[in-house]
Protein backbone atom coordinates (compact mmCIF):
# COMPACT_ATOMS: atom_id res chain seq x y z
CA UNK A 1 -53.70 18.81 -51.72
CA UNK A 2 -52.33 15.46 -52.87
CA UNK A 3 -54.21 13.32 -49.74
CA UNK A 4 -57.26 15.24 -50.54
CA UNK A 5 -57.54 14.83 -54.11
CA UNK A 6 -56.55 10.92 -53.47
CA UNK A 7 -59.25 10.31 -50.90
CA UNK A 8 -61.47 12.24 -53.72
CA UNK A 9 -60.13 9.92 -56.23
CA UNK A 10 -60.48 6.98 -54.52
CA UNK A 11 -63.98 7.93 -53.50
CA UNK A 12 -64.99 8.78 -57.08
CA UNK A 13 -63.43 5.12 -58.12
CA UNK A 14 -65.62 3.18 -55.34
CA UNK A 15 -68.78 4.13 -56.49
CA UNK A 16 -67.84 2.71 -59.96
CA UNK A 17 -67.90 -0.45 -57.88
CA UNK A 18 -70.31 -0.48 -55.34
CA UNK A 19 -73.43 1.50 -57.73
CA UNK A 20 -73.85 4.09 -55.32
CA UNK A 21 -74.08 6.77 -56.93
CA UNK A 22 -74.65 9.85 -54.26
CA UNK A 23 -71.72 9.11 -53.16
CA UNK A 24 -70.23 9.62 -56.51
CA UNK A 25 -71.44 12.69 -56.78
CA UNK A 26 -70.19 13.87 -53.24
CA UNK A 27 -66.77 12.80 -54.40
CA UNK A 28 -66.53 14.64 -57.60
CA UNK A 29 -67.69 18.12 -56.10
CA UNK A 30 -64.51 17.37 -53.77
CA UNK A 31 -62.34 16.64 -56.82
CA UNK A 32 -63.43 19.52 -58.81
CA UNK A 33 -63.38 22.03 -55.33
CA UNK A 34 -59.63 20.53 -55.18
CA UNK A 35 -58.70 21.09 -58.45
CA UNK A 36 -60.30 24.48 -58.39
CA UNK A 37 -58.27 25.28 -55.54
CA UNK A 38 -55.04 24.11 -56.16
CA UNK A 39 -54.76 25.78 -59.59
CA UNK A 40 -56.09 28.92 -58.13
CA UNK A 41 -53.66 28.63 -55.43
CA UNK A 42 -50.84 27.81 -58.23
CA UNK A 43 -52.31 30.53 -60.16
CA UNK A 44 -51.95 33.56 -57.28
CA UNK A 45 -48.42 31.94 -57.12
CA UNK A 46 -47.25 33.14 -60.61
CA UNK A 47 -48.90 36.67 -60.17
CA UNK A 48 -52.07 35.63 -62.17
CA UNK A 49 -55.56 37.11 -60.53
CA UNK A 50 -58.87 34.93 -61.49
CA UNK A 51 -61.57 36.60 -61.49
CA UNK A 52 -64.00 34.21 -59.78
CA UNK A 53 -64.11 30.82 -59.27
CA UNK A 54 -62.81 28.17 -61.82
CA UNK A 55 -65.48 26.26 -62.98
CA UNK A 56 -64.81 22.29 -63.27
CA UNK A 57 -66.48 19.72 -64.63
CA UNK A 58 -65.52 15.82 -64.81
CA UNK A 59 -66.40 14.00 -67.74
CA UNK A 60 -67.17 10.16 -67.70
CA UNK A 61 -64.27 8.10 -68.90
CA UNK A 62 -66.39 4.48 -68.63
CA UNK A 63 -63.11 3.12 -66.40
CA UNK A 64 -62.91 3.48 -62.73
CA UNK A 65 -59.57 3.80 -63.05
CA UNK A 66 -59.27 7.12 -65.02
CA UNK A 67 -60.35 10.21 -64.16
CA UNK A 68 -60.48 13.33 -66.54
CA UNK A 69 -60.99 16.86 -65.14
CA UNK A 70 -61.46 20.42 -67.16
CA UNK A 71 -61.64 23.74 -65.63
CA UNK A 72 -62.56 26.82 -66.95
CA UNK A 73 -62.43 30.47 -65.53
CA UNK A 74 -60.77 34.10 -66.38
CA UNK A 75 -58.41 36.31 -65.12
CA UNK A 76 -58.97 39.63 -64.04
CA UNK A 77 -57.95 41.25 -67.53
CA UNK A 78 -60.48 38.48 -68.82
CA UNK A 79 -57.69 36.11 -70.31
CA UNK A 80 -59.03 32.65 -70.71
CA UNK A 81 -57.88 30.33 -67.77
CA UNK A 82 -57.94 26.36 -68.86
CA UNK A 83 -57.31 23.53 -66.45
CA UNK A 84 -57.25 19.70 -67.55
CA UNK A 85 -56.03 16.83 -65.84
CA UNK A 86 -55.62 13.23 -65.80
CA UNK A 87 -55.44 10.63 -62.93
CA UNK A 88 -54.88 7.15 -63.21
CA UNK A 89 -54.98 4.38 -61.34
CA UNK A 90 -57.54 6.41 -59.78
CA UNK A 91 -59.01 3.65 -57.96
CA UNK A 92 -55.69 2.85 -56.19
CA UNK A 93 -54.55 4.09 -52.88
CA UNK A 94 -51.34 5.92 -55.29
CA UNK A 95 -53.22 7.98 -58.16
CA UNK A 96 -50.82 9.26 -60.60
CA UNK A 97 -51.44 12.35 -61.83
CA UNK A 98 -51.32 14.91 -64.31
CA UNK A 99 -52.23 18.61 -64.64
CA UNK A 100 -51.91 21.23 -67.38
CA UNK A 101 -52.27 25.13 -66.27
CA UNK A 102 -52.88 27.13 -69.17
CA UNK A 103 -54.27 31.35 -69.31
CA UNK A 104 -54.76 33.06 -73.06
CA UNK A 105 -53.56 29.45 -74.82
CA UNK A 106 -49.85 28.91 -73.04
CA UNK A 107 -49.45 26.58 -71.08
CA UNK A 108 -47.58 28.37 -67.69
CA UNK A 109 -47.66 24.94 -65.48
CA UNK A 110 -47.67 21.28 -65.86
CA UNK A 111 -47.17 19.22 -62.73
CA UNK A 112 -48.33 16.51 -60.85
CA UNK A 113 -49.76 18.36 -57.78
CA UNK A 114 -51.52 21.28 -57.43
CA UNK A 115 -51.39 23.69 -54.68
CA UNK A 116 -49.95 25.18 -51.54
CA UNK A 117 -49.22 20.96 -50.45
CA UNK A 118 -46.76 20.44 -53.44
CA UNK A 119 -44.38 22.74 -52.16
């Protein structure tokens, strides 16, 4: 997942730049399905059934080169599932970032990847 969610961060940056914003929203749906992904996929891992989709959302940050993502979703036993995550230098080729895995208020991952790719 970590030269997808680059190529979706660096897409998401280059809008910033260029005004073109369909193509910024094209790029965060790919983020968010990513990060939706990945933590499900992290998620099923550990044991831990969703029930659904997570549900993402990227907030503005006014800088190209941050990008803030929050996820939201259950588990099957209706726990509360929260994602957030950081990347920086976002509008590099070399993101750095950062990810927080939490269900019922405890946090069960924090990593810089997310998904089957990390491994």
């Amino acid at each position: 997942m970590r030269r997808l969610t680059a190529l979706a961060l660096a897409a998401l940056a280059a809008p910033a730049l260029t005004g073109c914003t369909v193509m910024q929203r094209i790029s965060e749906g790919a983020y968010r399905n990513a990060v939706a992904d990945g933590a499900a996929a992290e998620l099923a891992a550990r044991g831990v059934r969703l029930d659904g989709r997570l549900s993402c959302a990227t907030p503005g940050t006014g800088s190209p080169s941050v990008v803030r993502i929050r996820c939201t979703g259950r588990t099957v036993d209706g726990s509360p599932v929260a994602v957030t995550g950081v990347a920086t230098a976002a509008d590099t080729p070399r993101p750095r970032e950062h990810y927080v895995v939490a269900v019922d208020g405890r946090a069960l991952l924090r990593t810089d990847c997310l998904g089957r790719a990390c491994r």
